[in-house]
C-alpha atoms as a PDB file:
ATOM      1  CA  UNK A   1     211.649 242.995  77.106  1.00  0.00           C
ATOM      2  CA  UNK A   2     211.500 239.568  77.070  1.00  0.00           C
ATOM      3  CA  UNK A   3     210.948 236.942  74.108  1.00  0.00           C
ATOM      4  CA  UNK A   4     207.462 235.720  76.083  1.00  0.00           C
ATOM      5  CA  UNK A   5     206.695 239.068  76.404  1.00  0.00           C
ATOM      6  CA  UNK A   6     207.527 240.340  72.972  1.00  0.00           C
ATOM      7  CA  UNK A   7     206.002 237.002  71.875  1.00  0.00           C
ATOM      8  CA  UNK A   8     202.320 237.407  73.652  1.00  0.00           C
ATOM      9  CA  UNK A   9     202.504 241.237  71.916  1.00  0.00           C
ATOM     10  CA  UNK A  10     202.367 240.181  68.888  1.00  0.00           C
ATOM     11  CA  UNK A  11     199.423 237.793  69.469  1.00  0.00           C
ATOM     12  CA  UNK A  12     197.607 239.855  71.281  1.00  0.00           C
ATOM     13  CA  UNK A  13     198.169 242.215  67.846  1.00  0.00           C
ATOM     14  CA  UNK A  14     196.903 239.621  65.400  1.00  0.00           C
ATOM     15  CA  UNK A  15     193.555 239.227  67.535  1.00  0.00           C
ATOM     16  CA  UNK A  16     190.233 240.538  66.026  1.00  0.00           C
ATOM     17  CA  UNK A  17     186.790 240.936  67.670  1.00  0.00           C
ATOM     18  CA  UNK A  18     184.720 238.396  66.115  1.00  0.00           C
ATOM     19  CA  UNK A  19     182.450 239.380  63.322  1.00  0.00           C
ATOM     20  CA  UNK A  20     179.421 240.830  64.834  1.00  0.00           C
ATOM     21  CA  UNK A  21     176.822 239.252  62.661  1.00  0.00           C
ATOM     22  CA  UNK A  22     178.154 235.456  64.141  1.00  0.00           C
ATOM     23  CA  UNK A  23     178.065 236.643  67.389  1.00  0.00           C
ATOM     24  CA  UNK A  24     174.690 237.713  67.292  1.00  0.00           C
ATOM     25  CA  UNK A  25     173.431 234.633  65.768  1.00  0.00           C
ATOM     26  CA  UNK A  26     174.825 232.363  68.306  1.00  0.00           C
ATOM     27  CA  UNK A  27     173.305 234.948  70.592  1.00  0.00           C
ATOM     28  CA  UNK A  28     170.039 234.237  68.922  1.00  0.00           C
ATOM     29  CA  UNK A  29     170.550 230.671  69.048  1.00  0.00           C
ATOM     30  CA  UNK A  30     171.425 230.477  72.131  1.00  0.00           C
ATOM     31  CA  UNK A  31     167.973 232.221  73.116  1.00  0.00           C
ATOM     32  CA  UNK A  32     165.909 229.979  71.126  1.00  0.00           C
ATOM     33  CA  UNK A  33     167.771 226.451  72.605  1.00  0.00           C
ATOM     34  CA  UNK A  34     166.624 228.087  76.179  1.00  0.00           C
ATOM     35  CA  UNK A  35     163.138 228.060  74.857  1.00  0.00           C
ATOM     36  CA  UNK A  36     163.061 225.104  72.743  1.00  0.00           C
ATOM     37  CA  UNK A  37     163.948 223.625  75.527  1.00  0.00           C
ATOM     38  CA  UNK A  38     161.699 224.495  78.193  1.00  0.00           C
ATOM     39  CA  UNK A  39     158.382 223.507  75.544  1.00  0.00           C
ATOM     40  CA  UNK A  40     160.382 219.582  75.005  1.00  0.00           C
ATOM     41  CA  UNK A  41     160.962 219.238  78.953  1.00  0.00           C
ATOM     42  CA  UNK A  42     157.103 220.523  78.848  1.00  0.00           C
ATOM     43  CA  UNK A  43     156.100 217.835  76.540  1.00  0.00           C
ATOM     44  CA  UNK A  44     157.945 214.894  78.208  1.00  0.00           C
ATOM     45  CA  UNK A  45     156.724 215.997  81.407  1.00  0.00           C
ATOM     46  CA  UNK A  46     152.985 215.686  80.300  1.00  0.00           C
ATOM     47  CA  UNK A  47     153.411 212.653  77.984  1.00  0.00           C
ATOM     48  CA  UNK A  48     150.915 210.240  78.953  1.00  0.00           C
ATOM     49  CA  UNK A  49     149.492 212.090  81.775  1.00  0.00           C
ATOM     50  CA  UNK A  50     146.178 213.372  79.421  1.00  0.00           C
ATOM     51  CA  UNK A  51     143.324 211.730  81.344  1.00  0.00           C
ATOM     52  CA  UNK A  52     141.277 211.241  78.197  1.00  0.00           C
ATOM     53  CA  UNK A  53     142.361 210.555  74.527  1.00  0.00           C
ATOM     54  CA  UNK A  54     143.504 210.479  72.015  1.00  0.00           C
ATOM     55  CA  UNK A  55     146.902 209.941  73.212  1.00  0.00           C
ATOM     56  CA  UNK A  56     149.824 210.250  70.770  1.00  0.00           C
ATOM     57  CA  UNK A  57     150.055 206.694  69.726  1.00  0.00           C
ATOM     58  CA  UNK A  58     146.631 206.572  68.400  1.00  0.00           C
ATOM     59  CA  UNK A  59     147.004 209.640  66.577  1.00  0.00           C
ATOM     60  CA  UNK A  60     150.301 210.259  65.821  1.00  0.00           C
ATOM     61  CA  UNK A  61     152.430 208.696  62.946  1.00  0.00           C
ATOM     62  CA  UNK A  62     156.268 209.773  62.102  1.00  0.00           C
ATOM     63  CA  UNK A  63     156.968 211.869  59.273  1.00  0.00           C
ATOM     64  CA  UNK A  64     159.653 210.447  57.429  1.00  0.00           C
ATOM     65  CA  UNK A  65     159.513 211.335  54.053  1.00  0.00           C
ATOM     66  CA  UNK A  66     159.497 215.247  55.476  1.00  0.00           C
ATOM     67  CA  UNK A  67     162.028 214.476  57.874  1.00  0.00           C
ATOM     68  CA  UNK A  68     164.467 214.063  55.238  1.00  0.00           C
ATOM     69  CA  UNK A  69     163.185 216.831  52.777  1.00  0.00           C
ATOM     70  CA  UNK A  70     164.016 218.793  56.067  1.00  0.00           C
ATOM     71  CA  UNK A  71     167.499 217.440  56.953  1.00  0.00           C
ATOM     72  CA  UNK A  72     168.572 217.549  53.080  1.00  0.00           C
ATOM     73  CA  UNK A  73     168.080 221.410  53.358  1.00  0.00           C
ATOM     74  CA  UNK A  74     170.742 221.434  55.137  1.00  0.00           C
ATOM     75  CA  UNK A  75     173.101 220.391  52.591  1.00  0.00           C
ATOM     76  CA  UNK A  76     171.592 222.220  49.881  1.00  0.00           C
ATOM     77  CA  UNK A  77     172.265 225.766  51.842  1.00  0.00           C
ATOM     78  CA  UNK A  78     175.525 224.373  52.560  1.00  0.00           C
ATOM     79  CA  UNK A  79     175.993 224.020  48.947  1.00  0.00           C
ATOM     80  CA  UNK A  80     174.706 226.812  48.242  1.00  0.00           C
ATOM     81  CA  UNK A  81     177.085 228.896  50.378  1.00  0.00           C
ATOM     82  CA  UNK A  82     179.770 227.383  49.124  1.00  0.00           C
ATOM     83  CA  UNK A  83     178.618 228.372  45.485  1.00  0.00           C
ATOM     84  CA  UNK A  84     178.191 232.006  46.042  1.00  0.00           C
ATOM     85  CA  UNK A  85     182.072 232.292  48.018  1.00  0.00           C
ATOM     86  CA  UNK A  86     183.471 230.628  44.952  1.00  0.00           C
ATOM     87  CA  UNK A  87     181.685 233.427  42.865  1.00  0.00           C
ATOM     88  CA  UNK A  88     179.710 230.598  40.932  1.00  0.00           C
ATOM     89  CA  UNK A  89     176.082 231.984  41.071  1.00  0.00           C
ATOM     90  CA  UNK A  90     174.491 229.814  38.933  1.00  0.00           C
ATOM     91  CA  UNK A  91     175.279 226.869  41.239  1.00  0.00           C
ATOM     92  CA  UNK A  92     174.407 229.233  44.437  1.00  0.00           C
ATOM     93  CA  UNK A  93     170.655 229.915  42.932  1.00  0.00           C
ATOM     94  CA  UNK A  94     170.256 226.464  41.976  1.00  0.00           C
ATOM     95  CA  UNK A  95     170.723 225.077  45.750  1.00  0.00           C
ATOM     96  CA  UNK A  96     168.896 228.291  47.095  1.00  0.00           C
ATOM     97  CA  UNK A  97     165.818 227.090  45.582  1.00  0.00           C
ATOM     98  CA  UNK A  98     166.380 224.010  46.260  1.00  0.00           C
ATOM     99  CA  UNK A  99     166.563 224.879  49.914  1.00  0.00           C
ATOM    100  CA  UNK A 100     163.132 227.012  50.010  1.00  0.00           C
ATOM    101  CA  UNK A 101     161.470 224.029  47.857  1.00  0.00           C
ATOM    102  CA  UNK A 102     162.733 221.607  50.587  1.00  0.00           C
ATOM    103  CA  UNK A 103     161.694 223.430  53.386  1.00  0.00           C
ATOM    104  CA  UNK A 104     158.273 224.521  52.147  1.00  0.00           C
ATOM    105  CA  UNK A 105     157.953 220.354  51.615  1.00  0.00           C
ATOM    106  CA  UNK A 106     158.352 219.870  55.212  1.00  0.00           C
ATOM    107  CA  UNK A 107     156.277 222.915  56.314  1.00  0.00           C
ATOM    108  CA  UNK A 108     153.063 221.598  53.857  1.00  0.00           C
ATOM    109  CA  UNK A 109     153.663 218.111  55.956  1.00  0.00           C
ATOM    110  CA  UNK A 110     153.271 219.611  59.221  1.00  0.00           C
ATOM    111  CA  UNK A 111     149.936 221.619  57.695  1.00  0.00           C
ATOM    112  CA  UNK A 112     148.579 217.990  56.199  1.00  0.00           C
ATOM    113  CA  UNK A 113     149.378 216.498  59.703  1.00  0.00           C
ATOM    114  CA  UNK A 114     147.616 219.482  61.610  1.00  0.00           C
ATOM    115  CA  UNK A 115     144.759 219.179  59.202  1.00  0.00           C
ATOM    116  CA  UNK A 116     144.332 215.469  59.816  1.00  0.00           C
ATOM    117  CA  UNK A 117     144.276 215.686  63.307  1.00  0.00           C
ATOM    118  CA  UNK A 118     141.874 218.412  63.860  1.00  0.00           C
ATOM    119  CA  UNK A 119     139.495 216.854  61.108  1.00  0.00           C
ATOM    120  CA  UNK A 120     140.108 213.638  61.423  1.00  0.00           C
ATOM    121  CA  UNK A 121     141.280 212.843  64.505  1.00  0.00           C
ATOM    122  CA  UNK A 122     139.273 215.788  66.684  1.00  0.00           C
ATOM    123  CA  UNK A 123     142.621 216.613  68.358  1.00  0.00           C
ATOM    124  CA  UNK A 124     143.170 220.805  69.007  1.00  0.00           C
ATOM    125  CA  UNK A 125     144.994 222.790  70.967  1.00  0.00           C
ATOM    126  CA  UNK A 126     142.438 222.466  73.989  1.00  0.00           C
ATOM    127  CA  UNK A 127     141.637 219.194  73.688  1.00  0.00           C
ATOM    128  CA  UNK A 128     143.755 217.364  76.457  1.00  0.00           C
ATOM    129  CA  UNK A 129     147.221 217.935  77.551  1.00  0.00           C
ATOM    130  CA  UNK A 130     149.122 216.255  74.854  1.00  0.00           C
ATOM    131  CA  UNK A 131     147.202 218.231  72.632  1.00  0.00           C
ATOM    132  CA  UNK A 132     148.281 221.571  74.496  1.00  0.00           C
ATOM    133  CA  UNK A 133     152.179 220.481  74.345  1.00  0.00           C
ATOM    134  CA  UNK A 134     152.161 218.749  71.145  1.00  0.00           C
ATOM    135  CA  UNK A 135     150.718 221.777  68.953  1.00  0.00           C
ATOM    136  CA  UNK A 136     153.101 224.146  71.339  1.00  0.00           C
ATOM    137  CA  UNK A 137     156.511 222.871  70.482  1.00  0.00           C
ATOM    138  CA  UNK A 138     155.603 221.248  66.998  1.00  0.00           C
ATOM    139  CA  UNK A 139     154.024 224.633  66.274  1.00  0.00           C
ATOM    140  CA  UNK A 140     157.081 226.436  67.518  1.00  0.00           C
ATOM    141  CA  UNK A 141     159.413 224.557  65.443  1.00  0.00           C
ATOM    142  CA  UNK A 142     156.997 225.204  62.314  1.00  0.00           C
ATOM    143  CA  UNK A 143     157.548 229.010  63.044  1.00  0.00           C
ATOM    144  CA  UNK A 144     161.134 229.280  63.021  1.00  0.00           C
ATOM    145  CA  UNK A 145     160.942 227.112  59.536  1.00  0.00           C
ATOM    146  CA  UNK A 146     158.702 229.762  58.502  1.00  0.00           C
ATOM    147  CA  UNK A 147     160.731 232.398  59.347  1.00  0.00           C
ATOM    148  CA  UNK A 148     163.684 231.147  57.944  1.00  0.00           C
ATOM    149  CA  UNK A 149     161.719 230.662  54.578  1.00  0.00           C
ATOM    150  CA  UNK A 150     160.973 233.929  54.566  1.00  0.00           C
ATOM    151  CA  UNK A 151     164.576 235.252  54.924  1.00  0.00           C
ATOM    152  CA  UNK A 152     165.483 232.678  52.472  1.00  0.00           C
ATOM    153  CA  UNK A 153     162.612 234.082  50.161  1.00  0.00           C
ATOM    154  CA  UNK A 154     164.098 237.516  50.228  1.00  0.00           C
ATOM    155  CA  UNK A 155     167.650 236.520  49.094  1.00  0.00           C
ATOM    156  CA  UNK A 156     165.933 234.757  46.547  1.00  0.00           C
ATOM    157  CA  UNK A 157     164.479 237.453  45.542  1.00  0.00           C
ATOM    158  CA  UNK A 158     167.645 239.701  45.239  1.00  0.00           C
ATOM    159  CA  UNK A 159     169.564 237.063  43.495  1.00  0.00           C
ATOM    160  CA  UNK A 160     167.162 236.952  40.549  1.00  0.00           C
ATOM    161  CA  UNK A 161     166.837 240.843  40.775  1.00  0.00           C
ATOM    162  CA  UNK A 162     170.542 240.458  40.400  1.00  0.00           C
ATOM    163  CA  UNK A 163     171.568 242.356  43.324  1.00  0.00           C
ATOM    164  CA  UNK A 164     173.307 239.299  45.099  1.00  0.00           C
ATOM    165  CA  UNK A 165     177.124 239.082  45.145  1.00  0.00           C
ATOM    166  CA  UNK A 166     180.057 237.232  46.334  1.00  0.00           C
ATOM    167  CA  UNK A 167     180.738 240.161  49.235  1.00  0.00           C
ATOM    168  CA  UNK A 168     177.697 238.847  50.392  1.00  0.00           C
ATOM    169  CA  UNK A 169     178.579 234.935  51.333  1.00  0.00           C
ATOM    170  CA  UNK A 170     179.434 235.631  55.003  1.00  0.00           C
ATOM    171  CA  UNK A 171     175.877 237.319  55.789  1.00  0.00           C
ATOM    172  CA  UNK A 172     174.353 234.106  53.624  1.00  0.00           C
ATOM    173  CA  UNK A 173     176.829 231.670  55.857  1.00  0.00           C
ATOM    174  CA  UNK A 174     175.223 233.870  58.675  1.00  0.00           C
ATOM    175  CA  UNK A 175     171.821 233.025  57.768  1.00  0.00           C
ATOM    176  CA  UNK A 176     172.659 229.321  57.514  1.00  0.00           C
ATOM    177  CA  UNK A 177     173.573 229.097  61.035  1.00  0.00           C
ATOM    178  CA  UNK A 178     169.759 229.478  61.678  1.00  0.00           C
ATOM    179  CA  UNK A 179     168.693 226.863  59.540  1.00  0.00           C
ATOM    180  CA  UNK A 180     171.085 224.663  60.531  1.00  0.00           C
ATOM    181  CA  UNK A 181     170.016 225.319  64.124  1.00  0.00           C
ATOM    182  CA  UNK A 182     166.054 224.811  62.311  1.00  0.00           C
ATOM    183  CA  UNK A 183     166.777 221.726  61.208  1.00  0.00           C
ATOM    184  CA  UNK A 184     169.111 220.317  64.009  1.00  0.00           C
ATOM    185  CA  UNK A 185     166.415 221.280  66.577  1.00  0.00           C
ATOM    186  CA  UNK A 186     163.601 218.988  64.341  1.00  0.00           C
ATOM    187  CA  UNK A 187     166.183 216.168  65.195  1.00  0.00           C
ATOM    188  CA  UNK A 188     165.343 216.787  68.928  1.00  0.00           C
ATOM    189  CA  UNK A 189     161.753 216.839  68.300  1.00  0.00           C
ATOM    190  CA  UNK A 190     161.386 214.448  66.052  1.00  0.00           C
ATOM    191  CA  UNK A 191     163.176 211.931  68.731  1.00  0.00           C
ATOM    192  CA  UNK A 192     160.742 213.527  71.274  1.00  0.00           C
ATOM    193  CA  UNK A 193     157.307 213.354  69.803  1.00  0.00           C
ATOM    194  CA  UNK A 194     157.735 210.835  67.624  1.00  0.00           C
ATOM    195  CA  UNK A 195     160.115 208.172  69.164  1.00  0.00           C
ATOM    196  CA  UNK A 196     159.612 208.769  72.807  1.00  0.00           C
ATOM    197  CA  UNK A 197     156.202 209.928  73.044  1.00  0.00           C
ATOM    198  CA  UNK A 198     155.186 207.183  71.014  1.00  0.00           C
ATOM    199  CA  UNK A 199     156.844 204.409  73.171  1.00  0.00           C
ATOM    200  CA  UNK A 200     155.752 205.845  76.320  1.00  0.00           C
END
């Protein structure tokens, strides 16, 4: 046998299947980027085309302060994962509910700005077609960060029921995938609604 051969053995030996948890999270990703996308090509495509108002730049104002709340959740779960894998708990809880806290912010900003544009503004759902696209992809985004507080809620939950352990920091790295993927896909909308549609 040769030395390539005996060589590409023993590579072949040390290879694993990759955890299945990761794979089906970038499975699930990978879904929700297909739709995400579809509802942003949606909104550019109609942007501006609404033959009566309001459009988005009479309506419409950037959320900055919950932009960051938003974006600073991801390096409080990050933190937090880190915490729990070095066995330190305490710091791991701390940063967990600091993440929920943080995203709840942002999710209360999108309900004020909903409110004040129904109320206020007289802008629904049916109202013209930036009102169709902007309440479909804003209110898509707002469901994922709703589901992903409720996944984050129920960790909580075990942690202060004391069930939580360090065994359990690659299914929380797991779960941070998706809010990573949360918060880096309010990046993309964000720069959609709020810097293009606004120009345009």
């Amino acid at each position: 046998m040769s030395a390539h051969s005996v060589a590409w053995g023993e590579n072949a030996s040390d290879w694993r299947l990759p955890p299945r948890g990761r794979v089906g999270m970038w499975c699930l990703i990978g879904a929700e980027s297909g739709i995400f996308t579809i509802f942003v090509v949606a909104y550019l495509f109609y942007t501006g085309k609404s033959t009566t108002g309001p459009q988005p730049g009479d309506v419409l104002h950037a959320p900055i302060f919950y932009t960051i709340c938003l974006l600073a959740s991801s390096v409080t779960i990050h933190l937090a994962v880190r915490g729990i894998a070095a066995n330190r708990m305490a710091s791991f809880g701390r940063w967990w509910v600091a993440t929920i806290l943080l995203g709840a912010t942002f999710l209360l900003g999108t309900a004020r700005e909903w409110i004040h544009l129904i109320f206020d503004e007289g802008l629904t759902i049916s109202t013209n077609l930036f009102g169709t696209t902007y309440y479909s992809l804003v209110g898509l985004h707002a469901f994922h960060v709703t589901m992903g507080l409720l996944a984050l809620s129920i960790v909580a939950a075990f942690y202060f029921s004391g069930w939580l352990r360090r065994e359990h920091a690659d299914r929380l790295e797991i779960l941070s995938m998706y809010w990573h993927f949360v918060d880096a896909v309010w990046v993309v909308v964000f720069t959609v609604v709020y810097v293009i549609g606004l120009s345009r």
